[in-house]
PDB file of N, CA and C in Angstrom:
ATOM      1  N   UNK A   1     180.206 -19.245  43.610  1.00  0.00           N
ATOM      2  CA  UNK A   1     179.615 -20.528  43.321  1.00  0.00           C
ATOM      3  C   UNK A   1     180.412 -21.212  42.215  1.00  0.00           C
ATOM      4  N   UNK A   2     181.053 -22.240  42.565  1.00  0.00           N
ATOM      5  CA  UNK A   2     181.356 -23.224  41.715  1.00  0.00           C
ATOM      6  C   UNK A   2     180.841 -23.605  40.003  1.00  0.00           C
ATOM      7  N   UNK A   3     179.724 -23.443  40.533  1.00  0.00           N
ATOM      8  CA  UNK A   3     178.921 -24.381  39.435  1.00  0.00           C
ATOM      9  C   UNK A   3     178.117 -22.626  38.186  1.00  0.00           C
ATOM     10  N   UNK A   4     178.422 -21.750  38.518  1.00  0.00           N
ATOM     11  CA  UNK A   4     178.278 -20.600  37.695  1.00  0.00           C
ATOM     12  C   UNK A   4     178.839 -20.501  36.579  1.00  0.00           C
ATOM     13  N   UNK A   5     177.776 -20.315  35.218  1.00  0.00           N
ATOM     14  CA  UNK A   5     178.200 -20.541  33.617  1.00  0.00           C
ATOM     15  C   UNK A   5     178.503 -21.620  33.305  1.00  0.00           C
ATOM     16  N   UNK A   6     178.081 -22.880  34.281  1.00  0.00           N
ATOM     17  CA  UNK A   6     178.996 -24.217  34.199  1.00  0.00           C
ATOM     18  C   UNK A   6     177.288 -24.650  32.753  1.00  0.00           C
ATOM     19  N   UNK A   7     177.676 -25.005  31.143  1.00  0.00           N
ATOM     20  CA  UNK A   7     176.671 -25.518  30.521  1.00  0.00           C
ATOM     21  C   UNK A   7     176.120 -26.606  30.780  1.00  0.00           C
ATOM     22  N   UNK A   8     175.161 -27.086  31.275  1.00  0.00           N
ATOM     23  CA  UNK A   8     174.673 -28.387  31.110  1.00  0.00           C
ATOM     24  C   UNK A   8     174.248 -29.059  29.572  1.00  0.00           C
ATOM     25  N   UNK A   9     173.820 -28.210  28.821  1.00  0.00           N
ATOM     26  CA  UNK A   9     173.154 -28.435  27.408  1.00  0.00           C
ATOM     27  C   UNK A   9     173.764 -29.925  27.494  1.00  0.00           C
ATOM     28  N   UNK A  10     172.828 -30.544  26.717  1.00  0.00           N
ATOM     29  CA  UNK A  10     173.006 -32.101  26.295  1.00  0.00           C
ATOM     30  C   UNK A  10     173.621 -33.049  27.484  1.00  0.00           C
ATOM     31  N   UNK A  11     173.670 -32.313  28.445  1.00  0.00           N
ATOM     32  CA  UNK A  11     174.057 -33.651  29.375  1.00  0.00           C
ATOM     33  C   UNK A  11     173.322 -34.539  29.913  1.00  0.00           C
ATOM     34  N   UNK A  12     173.388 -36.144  29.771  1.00  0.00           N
ATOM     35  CA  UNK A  12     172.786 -36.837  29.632  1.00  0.00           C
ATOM     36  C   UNK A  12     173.376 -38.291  31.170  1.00  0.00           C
ATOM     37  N   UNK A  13     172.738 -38.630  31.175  1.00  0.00           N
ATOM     38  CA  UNK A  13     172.256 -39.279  32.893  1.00  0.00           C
ATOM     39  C   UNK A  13     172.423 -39.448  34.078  1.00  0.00           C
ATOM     40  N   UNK A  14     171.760 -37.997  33.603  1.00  0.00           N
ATOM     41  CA  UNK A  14     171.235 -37.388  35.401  1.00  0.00           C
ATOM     42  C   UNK A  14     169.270 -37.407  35.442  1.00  0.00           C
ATOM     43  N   UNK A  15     168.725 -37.274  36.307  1.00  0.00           N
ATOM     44  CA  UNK A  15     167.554 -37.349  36.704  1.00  0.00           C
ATOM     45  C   UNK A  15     167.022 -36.075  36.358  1.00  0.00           C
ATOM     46  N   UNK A  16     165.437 -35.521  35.948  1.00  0.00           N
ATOM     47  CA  UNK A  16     165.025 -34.446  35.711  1.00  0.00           C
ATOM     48  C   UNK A  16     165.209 -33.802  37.638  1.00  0.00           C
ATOM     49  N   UNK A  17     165.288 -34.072  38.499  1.00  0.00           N
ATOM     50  CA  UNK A  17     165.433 -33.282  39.759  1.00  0.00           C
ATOM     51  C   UNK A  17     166.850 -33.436  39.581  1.00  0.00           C
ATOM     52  N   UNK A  18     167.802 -33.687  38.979  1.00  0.00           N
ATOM     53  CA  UNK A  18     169.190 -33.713  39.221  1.00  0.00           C
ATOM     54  C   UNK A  18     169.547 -32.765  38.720  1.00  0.00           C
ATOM     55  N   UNK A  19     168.831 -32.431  37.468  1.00  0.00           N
ATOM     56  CA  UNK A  19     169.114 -31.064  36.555  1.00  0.00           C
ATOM     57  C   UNK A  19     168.629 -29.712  37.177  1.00  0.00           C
ATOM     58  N   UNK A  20     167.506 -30.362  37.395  1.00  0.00           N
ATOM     59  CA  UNK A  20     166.763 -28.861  38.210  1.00  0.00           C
ATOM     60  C   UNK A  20     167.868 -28.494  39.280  1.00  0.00           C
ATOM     61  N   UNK A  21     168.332 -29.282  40.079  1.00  0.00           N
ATOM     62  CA  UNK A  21     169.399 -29.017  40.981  1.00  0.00           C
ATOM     63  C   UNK A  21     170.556 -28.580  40.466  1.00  0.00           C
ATOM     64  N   UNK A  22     171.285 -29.026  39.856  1.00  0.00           N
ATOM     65  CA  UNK A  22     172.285 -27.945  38.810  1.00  0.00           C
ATOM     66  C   UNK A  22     172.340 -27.044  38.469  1.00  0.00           C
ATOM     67  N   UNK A  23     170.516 -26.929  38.072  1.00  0.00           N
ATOM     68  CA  UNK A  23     170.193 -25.224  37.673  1.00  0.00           C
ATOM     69  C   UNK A  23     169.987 -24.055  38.754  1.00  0.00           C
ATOM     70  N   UNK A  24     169.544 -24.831  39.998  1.00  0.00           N
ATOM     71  CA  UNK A  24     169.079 -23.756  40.972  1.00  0.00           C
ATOM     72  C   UNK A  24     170.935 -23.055  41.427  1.00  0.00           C
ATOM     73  N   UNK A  25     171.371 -24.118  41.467  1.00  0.00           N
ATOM     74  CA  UNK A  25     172.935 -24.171  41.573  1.00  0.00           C
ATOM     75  C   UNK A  25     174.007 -23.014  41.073  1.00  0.00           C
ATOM     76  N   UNK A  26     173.284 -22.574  39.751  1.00  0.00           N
ATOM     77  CA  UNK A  26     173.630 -21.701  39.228  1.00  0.00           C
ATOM     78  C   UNK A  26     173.962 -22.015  37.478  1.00  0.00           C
ATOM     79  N   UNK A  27     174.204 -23.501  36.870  1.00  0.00           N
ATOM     80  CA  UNK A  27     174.585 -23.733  36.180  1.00  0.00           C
ATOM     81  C   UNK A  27     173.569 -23.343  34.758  1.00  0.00           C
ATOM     82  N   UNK A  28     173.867 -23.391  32.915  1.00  0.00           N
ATOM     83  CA  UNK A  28     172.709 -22.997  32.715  1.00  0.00           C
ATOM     84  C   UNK A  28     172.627 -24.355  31.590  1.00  0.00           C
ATOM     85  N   UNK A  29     171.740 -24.208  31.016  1.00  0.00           N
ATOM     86  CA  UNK A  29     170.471 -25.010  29.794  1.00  0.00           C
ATOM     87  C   UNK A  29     170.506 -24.894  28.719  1.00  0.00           C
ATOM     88  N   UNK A  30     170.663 -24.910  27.848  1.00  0.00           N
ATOM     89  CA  UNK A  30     170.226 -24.089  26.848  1.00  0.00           C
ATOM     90  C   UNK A  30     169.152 -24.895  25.844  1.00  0.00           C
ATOM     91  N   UNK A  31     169.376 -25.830  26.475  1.00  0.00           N
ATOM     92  CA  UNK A  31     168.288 -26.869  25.453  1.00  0.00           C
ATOM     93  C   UNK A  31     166.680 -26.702  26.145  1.00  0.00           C
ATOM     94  N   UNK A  32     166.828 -25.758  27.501  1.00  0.00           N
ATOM     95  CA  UNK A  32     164.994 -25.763  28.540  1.00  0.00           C
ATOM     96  C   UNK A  32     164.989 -24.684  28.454  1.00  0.00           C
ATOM     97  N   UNK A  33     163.789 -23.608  28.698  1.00  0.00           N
ATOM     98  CA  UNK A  33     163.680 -22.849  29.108  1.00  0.00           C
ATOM     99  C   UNK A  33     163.036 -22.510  30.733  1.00  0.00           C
ATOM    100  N   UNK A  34     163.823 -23.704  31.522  1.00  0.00           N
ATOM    101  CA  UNK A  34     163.510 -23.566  33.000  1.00  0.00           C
ATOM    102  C   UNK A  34     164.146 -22.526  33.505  1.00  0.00           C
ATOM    103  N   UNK A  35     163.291 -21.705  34.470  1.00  0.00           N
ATOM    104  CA  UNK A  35     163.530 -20.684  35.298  1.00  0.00           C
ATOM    105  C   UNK A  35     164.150 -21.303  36.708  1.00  0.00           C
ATOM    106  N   UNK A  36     164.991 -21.393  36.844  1.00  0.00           N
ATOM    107  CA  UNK A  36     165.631 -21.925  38.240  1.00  0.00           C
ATOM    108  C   UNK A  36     164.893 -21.307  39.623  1.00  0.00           C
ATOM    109  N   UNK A  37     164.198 -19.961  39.552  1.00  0.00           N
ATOM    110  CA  UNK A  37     163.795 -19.087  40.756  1.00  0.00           C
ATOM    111  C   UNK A  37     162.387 -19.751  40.858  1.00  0.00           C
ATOM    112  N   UNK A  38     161.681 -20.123  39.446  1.00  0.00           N
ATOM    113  CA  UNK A  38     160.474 -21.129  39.559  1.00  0.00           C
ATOM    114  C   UNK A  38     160.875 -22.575  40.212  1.00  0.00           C
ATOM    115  N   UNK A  39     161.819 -23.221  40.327  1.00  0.00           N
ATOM    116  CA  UNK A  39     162.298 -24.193  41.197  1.00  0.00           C
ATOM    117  C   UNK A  39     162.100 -24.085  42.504  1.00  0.00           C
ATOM    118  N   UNK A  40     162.302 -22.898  43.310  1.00  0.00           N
ATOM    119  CA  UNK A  40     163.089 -22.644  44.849  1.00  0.00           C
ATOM    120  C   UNK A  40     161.662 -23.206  45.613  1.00  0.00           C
ATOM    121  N   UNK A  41     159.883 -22.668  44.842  1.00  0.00           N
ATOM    122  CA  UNK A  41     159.505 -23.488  46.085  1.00  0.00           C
ATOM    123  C   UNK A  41     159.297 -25.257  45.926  1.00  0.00           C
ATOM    124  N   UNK A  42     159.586 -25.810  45.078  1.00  0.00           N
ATOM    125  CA  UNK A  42     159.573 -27.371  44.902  1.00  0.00           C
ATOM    126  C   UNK A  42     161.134 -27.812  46.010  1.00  0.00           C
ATOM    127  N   UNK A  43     161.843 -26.693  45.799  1.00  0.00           N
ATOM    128  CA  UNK A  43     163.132 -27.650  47.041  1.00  0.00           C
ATOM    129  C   UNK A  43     162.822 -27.167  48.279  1.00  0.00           C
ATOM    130  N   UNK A  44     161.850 -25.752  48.817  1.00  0.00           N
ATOM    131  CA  UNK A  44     161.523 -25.547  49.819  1.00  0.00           C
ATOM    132  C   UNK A  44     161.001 -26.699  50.688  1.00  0.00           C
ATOM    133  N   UNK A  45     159.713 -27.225  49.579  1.00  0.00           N
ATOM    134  CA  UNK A  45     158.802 -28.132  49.732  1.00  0.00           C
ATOM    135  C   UNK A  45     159.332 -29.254  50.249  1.00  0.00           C
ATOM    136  N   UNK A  46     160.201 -30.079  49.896  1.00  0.00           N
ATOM    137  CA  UNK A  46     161.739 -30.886  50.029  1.00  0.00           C
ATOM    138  C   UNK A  46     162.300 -30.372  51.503  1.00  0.00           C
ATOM    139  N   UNK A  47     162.754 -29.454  51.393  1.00  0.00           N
ATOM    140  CA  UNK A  47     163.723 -29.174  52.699  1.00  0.00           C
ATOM    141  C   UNK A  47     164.460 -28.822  52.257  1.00  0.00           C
ATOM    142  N   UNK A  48     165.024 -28.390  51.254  1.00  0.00           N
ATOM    143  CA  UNK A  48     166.419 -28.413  50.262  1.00  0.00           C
ATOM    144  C   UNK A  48     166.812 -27.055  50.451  1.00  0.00           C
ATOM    145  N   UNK A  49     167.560 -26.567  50.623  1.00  0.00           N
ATOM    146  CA  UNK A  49     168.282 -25.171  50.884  1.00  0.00           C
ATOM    147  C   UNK A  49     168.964 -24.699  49.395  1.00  0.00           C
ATOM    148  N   UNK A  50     167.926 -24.112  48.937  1.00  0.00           N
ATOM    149  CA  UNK A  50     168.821 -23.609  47.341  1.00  0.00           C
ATOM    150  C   UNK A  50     169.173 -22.356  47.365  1.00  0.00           C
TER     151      UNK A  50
END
């Protein structure tokens, strides 16, 4: 995966589902303490293949 160890911390305008998507992605946070595996059923829900 591309996007693995990639930091997001402080990155700034993208959408709160844009981030969540980054994170399921593999990328990490350090400013949230979002669980990316707590994400998978909100993109299920979507259709989204994470």
């Amino acid at each position: 995966m591309a996007n693995e160890q990639l930091d997001i911390t402080g990155l700034t305008g993208v959408t709160d589902a844009q981030r969540h998507a980054l994170l399921v992605l593999g990328t990490i946070d350090r400013s949230t303490e979002s669980d990316p595996q707590e994400l998978q059923p909100l993109f299920q829900d979507l259709g989204i293949a994470a």
